[in-house]
N, C-alpha and C. Protein backbone atom coordinates (compact mmCIF):
# COMPACT_ATOMS: atom_id res chain seq x y z
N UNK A 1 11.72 16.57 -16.57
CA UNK A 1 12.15 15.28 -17.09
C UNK A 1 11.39 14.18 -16.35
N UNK A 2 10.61 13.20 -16.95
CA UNK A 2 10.30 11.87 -16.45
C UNK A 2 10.70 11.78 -15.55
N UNK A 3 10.35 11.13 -14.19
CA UNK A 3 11.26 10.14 -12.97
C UNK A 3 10.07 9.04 -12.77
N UNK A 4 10.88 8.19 -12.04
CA UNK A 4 10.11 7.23 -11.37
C UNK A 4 10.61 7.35 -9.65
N UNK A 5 10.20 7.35 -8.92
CA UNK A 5 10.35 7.44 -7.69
C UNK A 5 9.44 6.27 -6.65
N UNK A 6 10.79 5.89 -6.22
CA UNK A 6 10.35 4.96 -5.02
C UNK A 6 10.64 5.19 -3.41
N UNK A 7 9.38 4.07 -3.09
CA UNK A 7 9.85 5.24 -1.61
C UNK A 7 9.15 3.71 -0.75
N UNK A 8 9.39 3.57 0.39
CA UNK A 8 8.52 2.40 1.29
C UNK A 8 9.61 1.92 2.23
N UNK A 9 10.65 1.49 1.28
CA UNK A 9 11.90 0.77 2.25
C UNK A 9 12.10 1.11 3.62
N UNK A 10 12.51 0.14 4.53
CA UNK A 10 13.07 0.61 5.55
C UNK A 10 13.80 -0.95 6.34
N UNK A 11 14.26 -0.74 7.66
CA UNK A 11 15.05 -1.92 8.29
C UNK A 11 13.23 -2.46 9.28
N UNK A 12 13.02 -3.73 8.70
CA UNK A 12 12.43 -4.44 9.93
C UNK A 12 12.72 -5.77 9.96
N UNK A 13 12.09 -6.56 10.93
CA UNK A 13 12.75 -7.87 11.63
C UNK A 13 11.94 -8.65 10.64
N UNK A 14 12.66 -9.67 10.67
CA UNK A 14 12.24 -11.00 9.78
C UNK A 14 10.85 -11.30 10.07
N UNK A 15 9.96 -12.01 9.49
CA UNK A 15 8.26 -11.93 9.43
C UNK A 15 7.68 -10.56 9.39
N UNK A 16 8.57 -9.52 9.19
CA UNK A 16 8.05 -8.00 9.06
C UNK A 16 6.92 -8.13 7.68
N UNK A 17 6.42 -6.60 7.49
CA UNK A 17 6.17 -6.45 6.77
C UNK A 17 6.17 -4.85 5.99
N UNK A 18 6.37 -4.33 4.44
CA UNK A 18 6.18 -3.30 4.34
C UNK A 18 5.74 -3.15 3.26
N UNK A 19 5.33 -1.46 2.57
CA UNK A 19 4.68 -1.64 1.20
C UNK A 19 5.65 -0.14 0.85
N UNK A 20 6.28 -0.96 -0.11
CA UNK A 20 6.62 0.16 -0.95
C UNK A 20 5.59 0.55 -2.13
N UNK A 21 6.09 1.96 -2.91
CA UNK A 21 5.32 2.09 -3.42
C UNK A 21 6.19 2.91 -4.63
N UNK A 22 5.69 3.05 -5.92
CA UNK A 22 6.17 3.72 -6.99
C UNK A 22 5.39 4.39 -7.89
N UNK A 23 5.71 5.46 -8.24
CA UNK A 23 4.94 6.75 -8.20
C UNK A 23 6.07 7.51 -9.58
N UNK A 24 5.28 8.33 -10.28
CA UNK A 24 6.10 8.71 -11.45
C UNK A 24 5.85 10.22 -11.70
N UNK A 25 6.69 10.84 -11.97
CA UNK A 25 6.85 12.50 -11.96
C UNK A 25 7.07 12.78 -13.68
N UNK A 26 5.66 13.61 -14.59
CA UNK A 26 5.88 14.00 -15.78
C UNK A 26 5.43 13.34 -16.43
N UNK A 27 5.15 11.72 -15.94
CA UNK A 27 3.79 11.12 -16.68
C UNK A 27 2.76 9.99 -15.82
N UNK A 28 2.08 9.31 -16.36
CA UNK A 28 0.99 8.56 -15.96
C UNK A 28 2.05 6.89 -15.94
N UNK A 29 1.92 6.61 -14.83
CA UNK A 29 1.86 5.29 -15.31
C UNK A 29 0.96 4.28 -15.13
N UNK A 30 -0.24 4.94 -14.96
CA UNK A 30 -1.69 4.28 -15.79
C UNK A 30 -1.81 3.11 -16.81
N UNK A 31 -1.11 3.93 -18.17
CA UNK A 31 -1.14 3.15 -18.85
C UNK A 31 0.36 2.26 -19.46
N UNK A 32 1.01 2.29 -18.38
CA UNK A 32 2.20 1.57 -18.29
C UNK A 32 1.88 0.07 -18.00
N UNK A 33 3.31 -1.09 -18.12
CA UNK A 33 3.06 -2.37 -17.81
C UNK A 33 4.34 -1.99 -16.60
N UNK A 34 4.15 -2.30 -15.12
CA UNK A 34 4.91 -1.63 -13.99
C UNK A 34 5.94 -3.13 -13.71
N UNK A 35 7.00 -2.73 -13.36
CA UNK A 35 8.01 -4.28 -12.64
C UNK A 35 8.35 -3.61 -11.67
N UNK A 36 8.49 -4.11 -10.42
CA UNK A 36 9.04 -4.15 -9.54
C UNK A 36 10.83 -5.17 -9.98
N UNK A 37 11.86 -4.53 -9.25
CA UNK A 37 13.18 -5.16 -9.38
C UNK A 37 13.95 -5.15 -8.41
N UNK A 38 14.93 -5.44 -8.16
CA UNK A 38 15.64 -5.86 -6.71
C UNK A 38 16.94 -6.09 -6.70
N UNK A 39 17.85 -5.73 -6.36
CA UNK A 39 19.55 -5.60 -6.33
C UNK A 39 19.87 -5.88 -5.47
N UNK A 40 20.24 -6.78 -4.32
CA UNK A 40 21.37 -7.19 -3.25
C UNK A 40 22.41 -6.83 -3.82
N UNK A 41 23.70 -6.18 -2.81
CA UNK A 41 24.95 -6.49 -3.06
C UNK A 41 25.60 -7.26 -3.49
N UNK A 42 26.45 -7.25 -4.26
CA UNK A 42 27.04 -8.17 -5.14
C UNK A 42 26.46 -9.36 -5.99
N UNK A 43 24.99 -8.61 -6.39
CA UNK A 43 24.02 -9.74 -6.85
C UNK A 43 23.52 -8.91 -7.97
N UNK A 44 22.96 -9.33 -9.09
CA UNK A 44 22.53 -9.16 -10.07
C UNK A 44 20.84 -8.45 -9.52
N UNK A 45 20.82 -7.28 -10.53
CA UNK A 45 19.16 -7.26 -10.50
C UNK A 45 18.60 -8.20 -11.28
N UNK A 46 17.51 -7.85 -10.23
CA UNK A 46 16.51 -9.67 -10.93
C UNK A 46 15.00 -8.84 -10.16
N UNK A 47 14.26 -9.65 -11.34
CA UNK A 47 12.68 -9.40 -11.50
C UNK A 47 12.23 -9.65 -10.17
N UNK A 48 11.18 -9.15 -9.57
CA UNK A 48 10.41 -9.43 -8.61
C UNK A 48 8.72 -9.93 -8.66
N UNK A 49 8.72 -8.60 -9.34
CA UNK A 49 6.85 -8.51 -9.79
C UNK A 49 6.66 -7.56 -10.49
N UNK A 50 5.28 -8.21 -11.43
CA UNK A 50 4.86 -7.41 -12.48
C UNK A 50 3.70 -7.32 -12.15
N UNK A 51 2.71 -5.64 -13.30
CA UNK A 51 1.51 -6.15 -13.29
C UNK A 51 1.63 -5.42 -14.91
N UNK A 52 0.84 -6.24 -15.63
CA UNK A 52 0.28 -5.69 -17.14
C UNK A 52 -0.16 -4.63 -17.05
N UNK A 53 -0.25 -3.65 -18.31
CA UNK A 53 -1.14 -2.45 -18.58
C UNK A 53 -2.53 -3.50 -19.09
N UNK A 54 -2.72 -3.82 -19.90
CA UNK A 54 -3.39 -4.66 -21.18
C UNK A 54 -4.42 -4.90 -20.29
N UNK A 55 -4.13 -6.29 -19.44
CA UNK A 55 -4.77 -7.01 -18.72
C UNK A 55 -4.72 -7.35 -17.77
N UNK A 56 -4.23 -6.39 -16.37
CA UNK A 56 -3.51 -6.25 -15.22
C UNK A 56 -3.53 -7.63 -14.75
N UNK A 57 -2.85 -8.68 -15.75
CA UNK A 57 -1.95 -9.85 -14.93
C UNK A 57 -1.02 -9.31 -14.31
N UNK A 58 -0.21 -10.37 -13.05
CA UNK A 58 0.57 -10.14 -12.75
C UNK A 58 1.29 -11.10 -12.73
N UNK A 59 2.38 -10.91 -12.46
CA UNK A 59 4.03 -11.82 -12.51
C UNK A 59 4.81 -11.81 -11.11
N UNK A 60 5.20 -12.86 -10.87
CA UNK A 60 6.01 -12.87 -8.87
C UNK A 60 7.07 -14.18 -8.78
N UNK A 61 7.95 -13.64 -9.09
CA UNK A 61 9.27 -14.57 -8.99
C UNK A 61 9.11 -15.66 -7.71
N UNK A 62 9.58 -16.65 -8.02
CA UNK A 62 9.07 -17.58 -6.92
C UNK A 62 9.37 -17.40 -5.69
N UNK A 63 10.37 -16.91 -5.14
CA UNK A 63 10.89 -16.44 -3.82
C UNK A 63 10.36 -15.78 -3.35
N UNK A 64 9.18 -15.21 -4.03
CA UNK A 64 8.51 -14.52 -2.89
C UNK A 64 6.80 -14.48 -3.31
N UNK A 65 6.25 -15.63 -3.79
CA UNK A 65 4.64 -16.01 -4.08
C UNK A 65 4.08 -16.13 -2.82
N UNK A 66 3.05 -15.58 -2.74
CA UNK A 66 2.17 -16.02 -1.15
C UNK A 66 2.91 -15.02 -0.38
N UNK A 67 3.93 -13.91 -0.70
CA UNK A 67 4.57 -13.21 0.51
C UNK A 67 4.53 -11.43 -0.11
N UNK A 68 4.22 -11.47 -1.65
CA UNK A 68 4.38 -10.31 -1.90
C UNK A 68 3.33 -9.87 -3.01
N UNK A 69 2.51 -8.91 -2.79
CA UNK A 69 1.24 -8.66 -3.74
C UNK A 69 1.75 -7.16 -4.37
N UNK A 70 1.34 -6.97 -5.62
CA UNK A 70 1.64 -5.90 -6.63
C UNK A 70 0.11 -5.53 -6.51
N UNK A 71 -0.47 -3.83 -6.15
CA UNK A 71 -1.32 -3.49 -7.45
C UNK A 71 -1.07 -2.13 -7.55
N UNK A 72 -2.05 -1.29 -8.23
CA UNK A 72 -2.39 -0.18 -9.27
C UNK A 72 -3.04 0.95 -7.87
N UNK A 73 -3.01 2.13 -7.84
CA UNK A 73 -4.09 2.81 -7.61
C UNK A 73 -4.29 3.89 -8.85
N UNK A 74 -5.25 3.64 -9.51
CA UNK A 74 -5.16 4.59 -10.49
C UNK A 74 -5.37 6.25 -10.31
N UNK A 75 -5.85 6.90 -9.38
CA UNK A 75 -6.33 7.84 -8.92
C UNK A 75 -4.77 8.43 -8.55
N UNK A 76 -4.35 7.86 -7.38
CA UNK A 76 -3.02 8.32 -7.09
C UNK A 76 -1.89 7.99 -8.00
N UNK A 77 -2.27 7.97 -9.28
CA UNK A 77 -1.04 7.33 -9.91
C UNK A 77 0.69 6.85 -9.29
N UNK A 78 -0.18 5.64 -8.46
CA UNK A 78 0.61 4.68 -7.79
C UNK A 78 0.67 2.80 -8.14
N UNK A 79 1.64 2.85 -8.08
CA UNK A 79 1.68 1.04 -8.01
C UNK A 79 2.92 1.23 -6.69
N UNK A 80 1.92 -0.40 -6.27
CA UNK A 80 2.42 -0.24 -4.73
C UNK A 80 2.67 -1.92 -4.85
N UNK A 81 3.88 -2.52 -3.64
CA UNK A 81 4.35 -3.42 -3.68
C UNK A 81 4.36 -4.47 -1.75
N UNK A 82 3.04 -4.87 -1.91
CA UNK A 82 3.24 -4.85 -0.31
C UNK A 82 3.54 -6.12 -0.49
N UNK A 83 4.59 -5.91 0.87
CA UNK A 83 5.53 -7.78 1.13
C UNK A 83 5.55 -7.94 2.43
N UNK A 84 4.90 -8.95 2.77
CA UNK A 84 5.03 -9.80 4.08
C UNK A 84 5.85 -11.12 4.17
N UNK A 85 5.95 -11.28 5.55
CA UNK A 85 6.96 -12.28 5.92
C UNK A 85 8.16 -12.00 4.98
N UNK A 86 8.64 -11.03 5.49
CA UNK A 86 10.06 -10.99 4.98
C UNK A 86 10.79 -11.53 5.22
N UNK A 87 11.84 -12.11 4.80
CA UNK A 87 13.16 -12.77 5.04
C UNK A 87 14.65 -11.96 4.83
N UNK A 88 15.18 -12.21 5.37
CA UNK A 88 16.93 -11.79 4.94
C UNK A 88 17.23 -11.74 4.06
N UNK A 89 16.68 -12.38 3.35
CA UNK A 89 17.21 -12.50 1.52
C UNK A 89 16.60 -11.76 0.76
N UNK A 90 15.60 -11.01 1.55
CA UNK A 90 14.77 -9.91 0.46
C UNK A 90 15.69 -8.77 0.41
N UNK A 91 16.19 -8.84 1.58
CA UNK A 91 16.93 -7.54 1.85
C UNK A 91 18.22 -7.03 0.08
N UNK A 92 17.93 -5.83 -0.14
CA UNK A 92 17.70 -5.38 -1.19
C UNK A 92 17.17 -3.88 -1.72
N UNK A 93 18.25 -3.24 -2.64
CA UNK A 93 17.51 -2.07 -3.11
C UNK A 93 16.50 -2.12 -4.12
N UNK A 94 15.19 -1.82 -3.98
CA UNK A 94 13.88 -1.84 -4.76
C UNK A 94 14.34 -0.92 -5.92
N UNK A 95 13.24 -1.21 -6.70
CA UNK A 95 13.29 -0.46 -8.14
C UNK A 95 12.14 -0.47 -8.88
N UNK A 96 11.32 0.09 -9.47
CA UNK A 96 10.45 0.16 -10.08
C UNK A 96 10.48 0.10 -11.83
N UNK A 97 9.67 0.05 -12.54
CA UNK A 97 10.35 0.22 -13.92
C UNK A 97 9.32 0.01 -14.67
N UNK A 98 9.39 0.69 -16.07
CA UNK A 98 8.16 1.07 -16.76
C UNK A 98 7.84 0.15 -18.16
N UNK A 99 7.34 -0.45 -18.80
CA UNK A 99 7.16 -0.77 -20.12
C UNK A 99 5.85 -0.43 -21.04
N UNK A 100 6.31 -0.12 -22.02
CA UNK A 100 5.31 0.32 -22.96
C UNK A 100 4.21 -1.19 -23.39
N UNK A 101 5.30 -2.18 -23.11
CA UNK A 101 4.51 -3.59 -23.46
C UNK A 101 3.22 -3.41 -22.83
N UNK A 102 2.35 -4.32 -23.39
CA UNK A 102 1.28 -4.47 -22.56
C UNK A 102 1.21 -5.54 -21.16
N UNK A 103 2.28 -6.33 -21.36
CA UNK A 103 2.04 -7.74 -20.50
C UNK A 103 3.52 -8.03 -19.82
N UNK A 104 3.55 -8.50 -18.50
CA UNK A 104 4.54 -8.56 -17.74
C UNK A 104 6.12 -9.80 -18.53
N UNK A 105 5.59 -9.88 -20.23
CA UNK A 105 6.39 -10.88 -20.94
C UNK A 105 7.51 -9.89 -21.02
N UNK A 106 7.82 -8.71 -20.46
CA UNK A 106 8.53 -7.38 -21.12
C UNK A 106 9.66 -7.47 -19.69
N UNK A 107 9.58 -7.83 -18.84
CA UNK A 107 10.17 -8.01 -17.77
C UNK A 107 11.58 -7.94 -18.23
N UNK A 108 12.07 -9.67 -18.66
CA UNK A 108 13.05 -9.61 -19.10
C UNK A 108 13.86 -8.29 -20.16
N UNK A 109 12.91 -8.15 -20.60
CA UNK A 109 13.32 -6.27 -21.23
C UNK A 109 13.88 -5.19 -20.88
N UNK A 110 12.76 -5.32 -19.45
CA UNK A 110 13.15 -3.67 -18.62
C UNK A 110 14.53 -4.01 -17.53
N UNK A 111 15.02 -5.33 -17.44
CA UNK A 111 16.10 -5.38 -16.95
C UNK A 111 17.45 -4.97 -17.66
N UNK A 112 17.31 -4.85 -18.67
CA UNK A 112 18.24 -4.16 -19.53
C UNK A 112 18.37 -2.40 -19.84
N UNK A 113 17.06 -2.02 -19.61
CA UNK A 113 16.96 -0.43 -19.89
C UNK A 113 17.97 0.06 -18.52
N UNK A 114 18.60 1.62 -19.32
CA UNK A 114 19.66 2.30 -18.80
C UNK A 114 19.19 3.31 -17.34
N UNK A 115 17.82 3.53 -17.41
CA UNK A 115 17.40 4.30 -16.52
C UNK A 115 17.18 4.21 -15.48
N UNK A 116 17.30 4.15 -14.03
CA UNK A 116 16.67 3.48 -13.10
C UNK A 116 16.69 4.58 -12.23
N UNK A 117 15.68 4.75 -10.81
CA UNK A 117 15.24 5.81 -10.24
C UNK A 117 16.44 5.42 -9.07
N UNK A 118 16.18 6.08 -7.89
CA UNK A 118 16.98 5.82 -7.07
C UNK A 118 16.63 4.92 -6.12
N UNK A 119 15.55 4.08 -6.44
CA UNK A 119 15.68 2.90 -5.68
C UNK A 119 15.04 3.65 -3.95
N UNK A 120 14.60 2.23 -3.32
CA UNK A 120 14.46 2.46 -2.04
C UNK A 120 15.36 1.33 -0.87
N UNK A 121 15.66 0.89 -0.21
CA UNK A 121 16.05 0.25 0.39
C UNK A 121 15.46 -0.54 1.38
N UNK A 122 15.30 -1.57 1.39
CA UNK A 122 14.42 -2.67 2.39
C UNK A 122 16.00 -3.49 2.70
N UNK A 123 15.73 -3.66 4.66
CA UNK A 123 16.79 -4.38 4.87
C UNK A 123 16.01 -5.26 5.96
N UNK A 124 16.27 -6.33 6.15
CA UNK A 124 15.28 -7.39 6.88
C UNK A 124 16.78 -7.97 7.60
N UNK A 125 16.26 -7.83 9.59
CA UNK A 125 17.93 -8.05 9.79
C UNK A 125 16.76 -7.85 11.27
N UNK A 126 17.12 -8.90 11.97
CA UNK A 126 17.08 -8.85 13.38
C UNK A 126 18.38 -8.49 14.42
């Protein structure tokens, strides 16, 4: 069966930095459009970052521009999510997520799909 699997999370101190990464079992996500997503406790998931299949734009919620870069390795069929200067407020279970769209306009989309992997955990906490 399909998975998406994430993996990177861990506890570091504020201005930390780490790279998660998301990786898919049973298919390519090559030719996927990839989101990164994000869940705090008692908080809604909400978008983080995208990158297009189409035209590998990408997409980065404002809370974290200048602090968090999305890309592709196509070889390792990986998309990886490295974030610096972390803050407390990132702190959050990661999520990865797939769209057939071509362009990160699908975002709002994949926050609705039923499937989600098991997430990784980033906690930013001195």
């Amino acid at each position: 069966q399909p998975q998406l699997v994430e993996s990177g999370g861990d506890l570091v101190q504020p201005g930390g930095s780490l790279r998660l990464s998301c990786t898919a079992r049973g298919f390519t996500l090559n030719t996927y459009t990839i989101g990164w997503f994000r869940q705090a406790p008692g908080k809604e998931r909400e978008g983080v970052s995208c990158i297009g299949s189409s035209d590998q734009s990408t997409y980065y919620v404002d809370s974290v521009k200048g602090r968090f870069t999305i890309s592709r390795d196509y070889v390792k069929n990986m998309v990886y999510l490295h974030m610096s200067s972390l803050k407390p407020e990132d702190t959050a279970v990661y999520h990865c997520q797939v769209s057939s769209a071509g362009t990160c306009q699908a975002m709002s989309d994949m926050l609705k799909y039923e499937y989600w992997g098991q997430g990784t955990q980033v906690t930013v906490s001195s």
